[in-house]
N, C-alpha and C. Protein backbone atom coordinates (compact mmCIF):
# COMPACT_ATOMS: atom_id res chain seq x y z
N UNK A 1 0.86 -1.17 0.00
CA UNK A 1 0.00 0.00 0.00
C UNK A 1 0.90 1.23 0.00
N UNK A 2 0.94 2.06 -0.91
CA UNK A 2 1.19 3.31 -1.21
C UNK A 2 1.14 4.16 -0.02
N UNK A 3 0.08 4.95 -0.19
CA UNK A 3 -0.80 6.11 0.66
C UNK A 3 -1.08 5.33 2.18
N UNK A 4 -0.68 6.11 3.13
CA UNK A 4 -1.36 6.03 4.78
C UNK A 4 -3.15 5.93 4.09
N UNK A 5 -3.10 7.01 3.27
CA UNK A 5 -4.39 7.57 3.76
C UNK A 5 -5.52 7.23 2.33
N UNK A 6 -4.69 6.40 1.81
CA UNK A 6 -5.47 5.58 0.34
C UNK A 6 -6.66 4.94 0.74
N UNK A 7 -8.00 4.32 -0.18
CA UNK A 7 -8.99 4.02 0.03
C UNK A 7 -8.28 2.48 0.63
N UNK A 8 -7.21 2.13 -0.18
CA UNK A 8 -6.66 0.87 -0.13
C UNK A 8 -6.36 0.63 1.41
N UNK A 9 -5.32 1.35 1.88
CA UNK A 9 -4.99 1.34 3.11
C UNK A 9 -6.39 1.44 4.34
N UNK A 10 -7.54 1.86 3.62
CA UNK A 10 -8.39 2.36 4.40
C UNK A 10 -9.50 0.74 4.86
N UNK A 11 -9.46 0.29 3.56
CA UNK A 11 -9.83 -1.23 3.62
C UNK A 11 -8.82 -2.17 4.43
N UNK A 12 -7.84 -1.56 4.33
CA UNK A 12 -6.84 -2.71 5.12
C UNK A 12 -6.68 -2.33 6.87
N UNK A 13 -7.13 -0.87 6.95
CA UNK A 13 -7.31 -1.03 8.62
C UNK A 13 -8.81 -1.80 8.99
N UNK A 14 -9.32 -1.55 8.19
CA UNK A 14 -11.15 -2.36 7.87
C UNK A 14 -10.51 -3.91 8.77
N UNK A 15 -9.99 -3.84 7.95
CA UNK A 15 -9.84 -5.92 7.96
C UNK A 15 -9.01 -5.96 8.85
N UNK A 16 -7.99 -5.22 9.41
CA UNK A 16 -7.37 -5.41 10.48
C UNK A 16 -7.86 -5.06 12.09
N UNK A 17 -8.94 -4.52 11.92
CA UNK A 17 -10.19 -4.25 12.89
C UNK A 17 -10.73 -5.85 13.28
N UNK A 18 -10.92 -6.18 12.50
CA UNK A 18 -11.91 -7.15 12.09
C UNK A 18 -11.56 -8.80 12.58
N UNK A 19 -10.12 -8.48 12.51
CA UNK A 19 -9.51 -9.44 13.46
C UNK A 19 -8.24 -9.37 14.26
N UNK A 20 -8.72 -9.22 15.44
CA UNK A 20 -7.76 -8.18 16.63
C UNK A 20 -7.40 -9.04 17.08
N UNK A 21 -7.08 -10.39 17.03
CA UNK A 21 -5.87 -11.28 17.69
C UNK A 21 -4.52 -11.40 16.42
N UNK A 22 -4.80 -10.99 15.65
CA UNK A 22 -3.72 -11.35 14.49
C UNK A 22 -2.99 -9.99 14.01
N UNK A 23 -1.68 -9.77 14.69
CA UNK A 23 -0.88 -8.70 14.88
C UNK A 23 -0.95 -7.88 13.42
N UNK A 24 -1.07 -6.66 13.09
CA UNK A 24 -1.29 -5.93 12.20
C UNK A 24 -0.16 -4.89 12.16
N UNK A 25 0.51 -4.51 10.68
CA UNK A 25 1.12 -3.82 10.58
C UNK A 25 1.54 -2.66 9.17
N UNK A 26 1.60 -1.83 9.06
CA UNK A 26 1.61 -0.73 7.78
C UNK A 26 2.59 -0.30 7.57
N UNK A 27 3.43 -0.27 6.74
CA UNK A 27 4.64 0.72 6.46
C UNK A 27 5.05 1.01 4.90
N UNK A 28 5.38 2.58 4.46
CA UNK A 28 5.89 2.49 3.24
C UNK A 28 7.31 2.86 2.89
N UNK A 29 8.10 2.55 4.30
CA UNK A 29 9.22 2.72 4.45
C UNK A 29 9.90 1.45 3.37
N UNK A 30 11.15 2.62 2.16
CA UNK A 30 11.67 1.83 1.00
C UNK A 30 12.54 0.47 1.86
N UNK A 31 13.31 0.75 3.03
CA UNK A 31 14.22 -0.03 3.65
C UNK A 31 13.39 -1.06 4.35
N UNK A 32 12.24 -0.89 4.91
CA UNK A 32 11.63 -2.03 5.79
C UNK A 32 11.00 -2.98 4.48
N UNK A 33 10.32 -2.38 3.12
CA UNK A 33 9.69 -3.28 2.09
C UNK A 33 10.90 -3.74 1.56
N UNK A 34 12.18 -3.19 1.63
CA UNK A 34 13.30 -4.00 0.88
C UNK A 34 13.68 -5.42 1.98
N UNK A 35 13.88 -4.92 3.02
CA UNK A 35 14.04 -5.85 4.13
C UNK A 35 13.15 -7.26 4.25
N UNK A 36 12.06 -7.42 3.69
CA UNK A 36 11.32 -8.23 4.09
C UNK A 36 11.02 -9.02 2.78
N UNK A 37 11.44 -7.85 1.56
CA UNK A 37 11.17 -8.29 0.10
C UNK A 37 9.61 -8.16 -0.54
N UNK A 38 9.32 -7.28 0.16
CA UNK A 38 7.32 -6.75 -0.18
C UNK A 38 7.94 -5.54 -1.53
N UNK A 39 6.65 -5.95 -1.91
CA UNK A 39 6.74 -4.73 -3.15
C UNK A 39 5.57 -3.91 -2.44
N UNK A 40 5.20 -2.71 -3.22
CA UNK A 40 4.45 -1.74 -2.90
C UNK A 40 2.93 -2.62 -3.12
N UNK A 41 2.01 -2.08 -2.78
CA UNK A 41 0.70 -2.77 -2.91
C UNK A 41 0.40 -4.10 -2.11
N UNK A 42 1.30 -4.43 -1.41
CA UNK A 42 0.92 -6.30 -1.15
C UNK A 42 0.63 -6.17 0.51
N UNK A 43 -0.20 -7.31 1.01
CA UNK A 43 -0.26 -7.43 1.94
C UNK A 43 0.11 -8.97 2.45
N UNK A 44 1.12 -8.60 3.16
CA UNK A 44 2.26 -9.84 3.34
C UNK A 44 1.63 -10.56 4.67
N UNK A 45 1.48 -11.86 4.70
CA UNK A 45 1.00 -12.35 6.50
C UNK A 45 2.08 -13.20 6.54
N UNK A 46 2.80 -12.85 7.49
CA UNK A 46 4.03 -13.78 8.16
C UNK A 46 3.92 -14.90 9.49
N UNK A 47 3.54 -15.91 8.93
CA UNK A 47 3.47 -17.13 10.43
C UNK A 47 3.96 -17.52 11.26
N UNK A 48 3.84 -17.26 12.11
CA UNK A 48 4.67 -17.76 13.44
C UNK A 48 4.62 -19.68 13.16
N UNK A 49 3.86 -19.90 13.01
CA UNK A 49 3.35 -21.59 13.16
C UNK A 49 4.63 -22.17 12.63
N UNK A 50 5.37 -21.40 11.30
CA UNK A 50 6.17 -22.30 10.53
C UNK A 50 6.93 -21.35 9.90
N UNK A 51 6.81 -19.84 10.40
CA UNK A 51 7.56 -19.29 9.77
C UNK A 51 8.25 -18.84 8.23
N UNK A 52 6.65 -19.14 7.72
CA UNK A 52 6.33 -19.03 6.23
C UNK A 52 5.73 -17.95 6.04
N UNK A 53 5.33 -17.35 5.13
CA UNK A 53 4.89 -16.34 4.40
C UNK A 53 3.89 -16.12 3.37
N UNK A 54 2.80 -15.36 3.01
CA UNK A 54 2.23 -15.73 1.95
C UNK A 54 2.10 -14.07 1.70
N UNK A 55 1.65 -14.10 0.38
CA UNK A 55 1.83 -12.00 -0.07
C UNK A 55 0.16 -12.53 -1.21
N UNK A 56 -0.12 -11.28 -0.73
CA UNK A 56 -1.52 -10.58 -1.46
C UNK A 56 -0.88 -9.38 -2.64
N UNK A 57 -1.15 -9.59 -3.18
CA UNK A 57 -1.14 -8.89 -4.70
C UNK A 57 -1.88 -8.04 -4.64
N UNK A 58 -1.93 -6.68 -4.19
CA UNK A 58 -2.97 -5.59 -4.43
C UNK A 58 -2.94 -5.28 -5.80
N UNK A 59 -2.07 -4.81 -7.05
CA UNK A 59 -1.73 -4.93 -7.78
C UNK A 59 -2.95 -4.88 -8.55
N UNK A 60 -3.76 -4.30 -9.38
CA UNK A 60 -4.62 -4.69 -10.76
C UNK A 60 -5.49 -5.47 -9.94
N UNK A 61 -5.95 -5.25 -8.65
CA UNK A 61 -6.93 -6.35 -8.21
C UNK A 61 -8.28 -4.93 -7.59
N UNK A 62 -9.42 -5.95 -7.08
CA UNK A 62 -10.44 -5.48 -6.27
C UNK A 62 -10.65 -5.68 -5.08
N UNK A 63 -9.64 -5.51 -4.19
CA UNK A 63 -9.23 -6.30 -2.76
C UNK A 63 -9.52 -5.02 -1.60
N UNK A 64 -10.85 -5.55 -1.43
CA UNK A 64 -11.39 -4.37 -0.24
C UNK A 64 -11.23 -6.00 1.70
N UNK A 65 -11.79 -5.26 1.83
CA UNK A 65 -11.72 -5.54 3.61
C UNK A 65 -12.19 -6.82 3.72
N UNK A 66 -13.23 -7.42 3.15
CA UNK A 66 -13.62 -8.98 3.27
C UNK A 66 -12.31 -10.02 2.51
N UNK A 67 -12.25 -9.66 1.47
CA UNK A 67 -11.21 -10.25 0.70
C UNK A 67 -9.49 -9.88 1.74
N UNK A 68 -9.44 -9.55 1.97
CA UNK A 68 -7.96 -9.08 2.78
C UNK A 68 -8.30 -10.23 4.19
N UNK A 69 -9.74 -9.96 5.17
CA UNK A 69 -9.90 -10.82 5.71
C UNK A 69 -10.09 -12.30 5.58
N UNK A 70 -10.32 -12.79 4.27
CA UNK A 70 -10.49 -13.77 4.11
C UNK A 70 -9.02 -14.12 3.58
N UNK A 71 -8.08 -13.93 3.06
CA UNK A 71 -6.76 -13.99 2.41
C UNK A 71 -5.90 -14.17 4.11
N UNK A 72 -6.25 -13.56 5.14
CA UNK A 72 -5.49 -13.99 6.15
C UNK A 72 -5.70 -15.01 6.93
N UNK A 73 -7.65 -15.49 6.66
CA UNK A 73 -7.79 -16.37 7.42
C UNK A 73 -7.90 -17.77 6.87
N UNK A 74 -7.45 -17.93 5.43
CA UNK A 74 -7.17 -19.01 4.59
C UNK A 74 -6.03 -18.86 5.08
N UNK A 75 -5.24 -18.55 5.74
CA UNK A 75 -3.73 -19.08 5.06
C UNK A 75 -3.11 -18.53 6.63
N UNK A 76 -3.36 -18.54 8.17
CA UNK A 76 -3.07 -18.19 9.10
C UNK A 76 -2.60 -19.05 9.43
N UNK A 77 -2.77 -20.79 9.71
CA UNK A 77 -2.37 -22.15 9.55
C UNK A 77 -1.94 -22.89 8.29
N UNK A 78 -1.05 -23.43 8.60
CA UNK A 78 -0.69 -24.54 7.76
C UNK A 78 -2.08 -25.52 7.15
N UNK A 79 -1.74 -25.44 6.08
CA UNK A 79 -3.02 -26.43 5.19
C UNK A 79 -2.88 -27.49 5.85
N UNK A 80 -2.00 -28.39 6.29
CA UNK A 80 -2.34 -29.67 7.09
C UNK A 80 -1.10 -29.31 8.61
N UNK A 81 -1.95 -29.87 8.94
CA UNK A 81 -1.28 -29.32 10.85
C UNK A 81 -1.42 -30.82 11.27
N UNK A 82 -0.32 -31.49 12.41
CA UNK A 82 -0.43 -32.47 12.76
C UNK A 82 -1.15 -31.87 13.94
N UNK A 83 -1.87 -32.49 14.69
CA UNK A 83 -2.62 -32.37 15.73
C UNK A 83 -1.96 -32.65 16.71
N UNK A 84 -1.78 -32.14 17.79
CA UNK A 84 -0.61 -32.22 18.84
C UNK A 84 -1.13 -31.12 20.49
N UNK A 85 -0.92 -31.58 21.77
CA UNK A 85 -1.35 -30.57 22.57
C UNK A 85 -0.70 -29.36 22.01
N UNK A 86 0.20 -29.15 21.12
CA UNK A 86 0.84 -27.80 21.00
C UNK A 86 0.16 -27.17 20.02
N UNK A 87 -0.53 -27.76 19.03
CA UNK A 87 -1.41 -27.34 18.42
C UNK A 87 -2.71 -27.10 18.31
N UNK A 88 -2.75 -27.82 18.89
CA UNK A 88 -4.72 -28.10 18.92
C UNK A 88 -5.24 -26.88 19.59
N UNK A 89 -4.49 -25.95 20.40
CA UNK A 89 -5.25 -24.53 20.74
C UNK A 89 -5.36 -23.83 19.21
N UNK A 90 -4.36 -23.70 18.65
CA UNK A 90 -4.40 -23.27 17.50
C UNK A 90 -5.58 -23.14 16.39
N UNK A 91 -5.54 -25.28 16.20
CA UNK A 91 -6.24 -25.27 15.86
C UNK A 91 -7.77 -25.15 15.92
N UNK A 92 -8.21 -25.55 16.82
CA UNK A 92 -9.19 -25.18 17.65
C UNK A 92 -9.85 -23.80 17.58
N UNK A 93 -9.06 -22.89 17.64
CA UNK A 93 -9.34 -21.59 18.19
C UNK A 93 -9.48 -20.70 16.65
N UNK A 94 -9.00 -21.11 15.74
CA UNK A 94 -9.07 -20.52 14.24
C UNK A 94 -10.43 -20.32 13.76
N UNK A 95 -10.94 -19.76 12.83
CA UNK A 95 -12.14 -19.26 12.58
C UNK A 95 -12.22 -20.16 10.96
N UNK A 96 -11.74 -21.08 10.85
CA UNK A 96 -12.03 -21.83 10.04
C UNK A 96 -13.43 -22.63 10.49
N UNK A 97 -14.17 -23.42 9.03
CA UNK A 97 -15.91 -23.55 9.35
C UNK A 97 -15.25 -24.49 9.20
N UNK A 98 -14.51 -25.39 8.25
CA UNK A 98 -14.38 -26.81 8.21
C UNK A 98 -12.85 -27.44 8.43
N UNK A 99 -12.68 -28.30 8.91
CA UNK A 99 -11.68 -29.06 8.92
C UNK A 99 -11.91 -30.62 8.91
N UNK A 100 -10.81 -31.45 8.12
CA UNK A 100 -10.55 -32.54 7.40
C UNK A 100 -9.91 -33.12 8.50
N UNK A 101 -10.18 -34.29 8.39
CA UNK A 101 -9.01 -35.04 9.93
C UNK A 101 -8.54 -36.14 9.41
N UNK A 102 -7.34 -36.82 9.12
CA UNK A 102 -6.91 -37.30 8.70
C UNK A 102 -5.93 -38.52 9.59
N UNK A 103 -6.05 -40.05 10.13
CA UNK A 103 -5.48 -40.45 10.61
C UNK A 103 -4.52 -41.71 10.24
N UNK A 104 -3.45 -41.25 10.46
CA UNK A 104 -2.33 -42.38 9.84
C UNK A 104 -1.22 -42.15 11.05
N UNK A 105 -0.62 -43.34 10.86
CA UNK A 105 0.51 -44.16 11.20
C UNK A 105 1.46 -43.08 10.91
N UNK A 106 1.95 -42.95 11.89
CA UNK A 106 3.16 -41.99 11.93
C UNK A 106 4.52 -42.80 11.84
N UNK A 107 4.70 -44.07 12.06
CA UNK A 107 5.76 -45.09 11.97
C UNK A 107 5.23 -46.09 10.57
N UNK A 108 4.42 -45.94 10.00
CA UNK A 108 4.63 -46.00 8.73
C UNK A 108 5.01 -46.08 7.84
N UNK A 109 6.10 -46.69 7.00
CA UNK A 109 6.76 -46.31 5.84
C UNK A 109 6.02 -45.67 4.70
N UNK A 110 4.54 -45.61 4.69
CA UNK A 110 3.83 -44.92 3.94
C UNK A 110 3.59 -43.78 4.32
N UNK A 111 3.85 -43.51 5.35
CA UNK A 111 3.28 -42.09 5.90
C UNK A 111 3.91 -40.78 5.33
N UNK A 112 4.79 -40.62 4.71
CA UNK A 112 6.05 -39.52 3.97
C UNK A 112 4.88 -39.95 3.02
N UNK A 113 4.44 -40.50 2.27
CA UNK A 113 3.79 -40.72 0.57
C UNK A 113 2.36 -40.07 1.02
N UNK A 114 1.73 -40.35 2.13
CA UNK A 114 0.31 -40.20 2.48
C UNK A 114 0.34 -38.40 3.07
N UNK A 115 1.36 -38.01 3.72
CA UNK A 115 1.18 -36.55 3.79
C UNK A 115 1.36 -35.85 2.78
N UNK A 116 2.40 -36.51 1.56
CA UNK A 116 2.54 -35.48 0.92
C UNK A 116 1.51 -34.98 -0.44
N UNK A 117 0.77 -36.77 -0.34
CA UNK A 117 -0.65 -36.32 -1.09
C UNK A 117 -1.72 -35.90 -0.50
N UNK A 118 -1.62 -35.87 1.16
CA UNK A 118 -2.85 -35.02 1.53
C UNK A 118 -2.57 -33.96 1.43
N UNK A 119 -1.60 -33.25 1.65
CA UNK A 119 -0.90 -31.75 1.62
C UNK A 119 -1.50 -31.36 0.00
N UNK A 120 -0.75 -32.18 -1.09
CA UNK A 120 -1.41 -31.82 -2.84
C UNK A 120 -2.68 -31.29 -2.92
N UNK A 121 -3.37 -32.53 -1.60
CA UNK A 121 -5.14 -32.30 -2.34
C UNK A 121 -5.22 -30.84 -1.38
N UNK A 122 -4.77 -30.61 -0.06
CA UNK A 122 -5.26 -29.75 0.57
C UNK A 122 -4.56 -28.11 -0.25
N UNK A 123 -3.62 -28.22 -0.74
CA UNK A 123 -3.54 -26.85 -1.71
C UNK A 123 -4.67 -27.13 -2.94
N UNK A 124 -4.59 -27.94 -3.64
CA UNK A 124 -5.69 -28.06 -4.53
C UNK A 124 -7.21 -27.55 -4.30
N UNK A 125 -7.56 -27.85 -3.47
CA UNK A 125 -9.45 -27.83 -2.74
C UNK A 125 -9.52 -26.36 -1.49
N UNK A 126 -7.96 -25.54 -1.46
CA UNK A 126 -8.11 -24.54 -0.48
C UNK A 126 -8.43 -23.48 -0.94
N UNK A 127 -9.63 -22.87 0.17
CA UNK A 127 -10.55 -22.06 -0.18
C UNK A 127 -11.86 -22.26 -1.29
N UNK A 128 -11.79 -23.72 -1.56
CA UNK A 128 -12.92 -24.51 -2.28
C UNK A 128 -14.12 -25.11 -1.23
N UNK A 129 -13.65 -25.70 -0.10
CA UNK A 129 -14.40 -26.64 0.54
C UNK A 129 -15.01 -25.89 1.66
C-alpha cells in the first residue's frame, strides 16, 4: 500500500479491525519493504506456526476488507497441521468452518507418501471446501 491515507490502506485497517488477535502492521518505508522483500501494494502475512509467508497482490486487483480478511484467514495455519497438545489450541481456536481429519501411522513407511498427497489435495481444494 502506497498512501497512509489511500482508500486501499483504508480497507486494510477495515480488515485489520476485524480481526484483533492477528498482529497488524503498515509501512511504506523503502528499507523495511526492501528488508522483508514486499513490493508496494501487497499485503504480506508472516506465520509464526512455521515461519512461512504468503503475499496478497494488491496490484490490478479489487481487494477491499472482506477479501484481505479472508486472504489472512485461509492461510493463518498450515493447510495440514499435525494435531498435537501444542497445536490443537491453535487449531481449535481458528475461525475456520471446516476441517478434514486425517489419521495415519506416523511409523509407517507410507506415511512420507500419504502426507505429501494429503498436503497436494489440501492446496488443490483450499478455499474450495
Amino acid at each position: 500500500l502506497q498512501e497512509p491515507e489511500s482508500p486501499e490502506a483504508a480497507e486494510f485497517r477495515l480488515a485489520a479491525g476485524r480481526i484483533p488477535e492477528v498482529p497488524f502492521g503498515f509501512s511504506i518505508s523503502p528499507a523495511v519493504l526492501s528488508h522483508y522483500g514486499v513490493s508496494a501494494n501487497t499485503v504480506t502475512l508472516f506465520r509464526r506456526v512455521d515461519n512461512d509467508r504468503r503475499d496478497l497482490d494488491m496490484n490490478n486487483r479489487d481487494v477491499d476488507a472482506e477479501k484481505m480478511t479472508r486472504f489472512v484467514r485461509m492461510n493463518e495455519l498450515r493447510l495440514v497441521t499435525e494435531y498435537n497438545p501444542v497445536t490443537a489450541i491453535g487449531v481449535m481456536q481458528s475461525s475456520l468452518q471446516f476441517n478434514l481429519l486425517l489419521i495415519t501411522d506416523k511409523m509407517s513407511p507410507k506415511h512420507p507418501e500419504r502426507m505429501r498427497r494429503f498436503r497436494a489435495a489440501a492446496e488443490l481444494f483450499k478455499g474450495k471446501v
